[in-house]
C-alpha atoms as a PDB file:
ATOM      1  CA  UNK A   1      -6.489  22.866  10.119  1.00  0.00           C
ATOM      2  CA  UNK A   2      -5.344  20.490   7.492  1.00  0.00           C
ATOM      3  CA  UNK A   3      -3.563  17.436   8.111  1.00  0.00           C
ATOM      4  CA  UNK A   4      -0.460  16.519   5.732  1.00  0.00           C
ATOM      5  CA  UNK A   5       0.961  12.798   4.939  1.00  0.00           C
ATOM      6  CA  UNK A   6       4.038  12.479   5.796  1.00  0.00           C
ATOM      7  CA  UNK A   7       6.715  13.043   2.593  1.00  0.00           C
ATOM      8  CA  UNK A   8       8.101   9.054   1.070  1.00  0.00           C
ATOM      9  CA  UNK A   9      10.829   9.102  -1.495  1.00  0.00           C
ATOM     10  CA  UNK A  10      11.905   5.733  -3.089  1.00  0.00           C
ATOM     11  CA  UNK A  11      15.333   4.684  -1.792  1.00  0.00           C
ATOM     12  CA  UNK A  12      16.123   2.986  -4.981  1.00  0.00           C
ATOM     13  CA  UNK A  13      15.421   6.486  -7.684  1.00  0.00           C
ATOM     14  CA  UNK A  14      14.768   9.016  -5.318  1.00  0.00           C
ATOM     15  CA  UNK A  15      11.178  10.087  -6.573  1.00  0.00           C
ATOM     16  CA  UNK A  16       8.653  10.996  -4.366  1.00  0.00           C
ATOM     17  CA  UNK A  17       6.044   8.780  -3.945  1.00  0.00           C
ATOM     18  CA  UNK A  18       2.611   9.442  -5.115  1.00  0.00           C
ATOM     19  CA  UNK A  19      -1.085   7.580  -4.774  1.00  0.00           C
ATOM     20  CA  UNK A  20      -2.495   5.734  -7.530  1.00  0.00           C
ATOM     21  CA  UNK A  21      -4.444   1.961  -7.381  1.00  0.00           C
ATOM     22  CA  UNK A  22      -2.117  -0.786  -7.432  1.00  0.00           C
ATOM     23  CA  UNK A  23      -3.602  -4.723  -7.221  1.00  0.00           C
ATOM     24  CA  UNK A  24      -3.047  -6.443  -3.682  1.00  0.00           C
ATOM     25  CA  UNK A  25      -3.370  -9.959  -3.825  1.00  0.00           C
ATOM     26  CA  UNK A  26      -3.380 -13.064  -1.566  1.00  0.00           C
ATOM     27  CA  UNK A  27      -4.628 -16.695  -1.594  1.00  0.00           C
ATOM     28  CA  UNK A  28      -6.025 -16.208  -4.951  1.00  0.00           C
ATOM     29  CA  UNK A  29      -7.647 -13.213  -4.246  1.00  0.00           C
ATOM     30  CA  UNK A  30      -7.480  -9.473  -5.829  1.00  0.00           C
ATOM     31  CA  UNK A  31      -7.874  -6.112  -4.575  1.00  0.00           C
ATOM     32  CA  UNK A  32      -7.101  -2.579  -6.429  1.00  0.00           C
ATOM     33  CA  UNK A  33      -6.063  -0.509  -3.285  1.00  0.00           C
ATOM     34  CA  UNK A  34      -5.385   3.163  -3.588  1.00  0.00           C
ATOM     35  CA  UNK A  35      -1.496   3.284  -1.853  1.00  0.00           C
ATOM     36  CA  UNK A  36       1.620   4.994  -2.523  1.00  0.00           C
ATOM     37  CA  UNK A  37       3.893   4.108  -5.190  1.00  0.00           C
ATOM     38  CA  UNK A  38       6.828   5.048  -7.169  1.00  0.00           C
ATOM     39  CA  UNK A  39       5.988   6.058 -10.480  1.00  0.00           C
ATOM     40  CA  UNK A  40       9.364   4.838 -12.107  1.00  0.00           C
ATOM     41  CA  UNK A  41       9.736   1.449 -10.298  1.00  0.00           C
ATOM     42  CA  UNK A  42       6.753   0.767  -8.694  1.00  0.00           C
ATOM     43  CA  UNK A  43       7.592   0.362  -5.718  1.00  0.00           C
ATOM     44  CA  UNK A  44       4.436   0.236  -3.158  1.00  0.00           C
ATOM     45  CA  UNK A  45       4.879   1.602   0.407  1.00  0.00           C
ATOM     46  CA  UNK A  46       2.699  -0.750   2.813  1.00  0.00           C
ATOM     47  CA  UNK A  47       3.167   0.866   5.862  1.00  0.00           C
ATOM     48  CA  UNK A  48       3.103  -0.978   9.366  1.00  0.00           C
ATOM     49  CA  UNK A  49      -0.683   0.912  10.533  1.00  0.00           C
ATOM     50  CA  UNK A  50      -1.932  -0.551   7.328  1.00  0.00           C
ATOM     51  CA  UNK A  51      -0.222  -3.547   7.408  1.00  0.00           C
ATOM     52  CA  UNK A  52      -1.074  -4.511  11.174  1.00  0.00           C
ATOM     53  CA  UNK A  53      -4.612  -3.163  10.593  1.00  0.00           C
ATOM     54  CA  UNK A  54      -6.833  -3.058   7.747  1.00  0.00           C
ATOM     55  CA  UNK A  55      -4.743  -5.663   5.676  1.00  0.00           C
ATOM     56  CA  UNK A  56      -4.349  -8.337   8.816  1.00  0.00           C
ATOM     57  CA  UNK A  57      -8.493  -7.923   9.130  1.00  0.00           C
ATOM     58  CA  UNK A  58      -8.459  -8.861   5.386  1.00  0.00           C
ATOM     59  CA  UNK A  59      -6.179 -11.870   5.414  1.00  0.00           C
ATOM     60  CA  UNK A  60      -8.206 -13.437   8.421  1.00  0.00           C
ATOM     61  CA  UNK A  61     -11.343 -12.963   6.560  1.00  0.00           C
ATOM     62  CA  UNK A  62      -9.950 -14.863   3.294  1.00  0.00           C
ATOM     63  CA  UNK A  63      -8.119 -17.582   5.878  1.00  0.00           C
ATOM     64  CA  UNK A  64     -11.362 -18.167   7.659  1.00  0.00           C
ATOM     65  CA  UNK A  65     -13.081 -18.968   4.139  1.00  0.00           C
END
């Protein structure tokens, strides 16, 4: 059985959003990240599982540096 993500459209053209690598960065630190973007704007969805999660182990790891 195969597992779907759920459908995000950009509120601001209306596109669907698709994966590529965009750059995350914080305290003078990079990261290309595979997450979903809009391919007109480029706007990136950073969704609260991924925010509270992976991305808050990250930013105590740099903090604690």
């Amino acid at each position: 059985m195969k597992t779907t993500e759920p459908a995000f459209e950009c509120l601001k053209c209306g596109l669907p959003l698709e994966a590529g690598k965009v750059t995350v960065s914080y305290l003078n630190s990079s990261f290309p990240v595979d997450l979903l973007k809009c391919t007109q704007c480029g706007f990136v969805l950073i969704t609260e599982e991924l925010a509270l999660g992976k991305m808050l182990q990250v930013e105590k790891t740099l903090e604690d540096k």
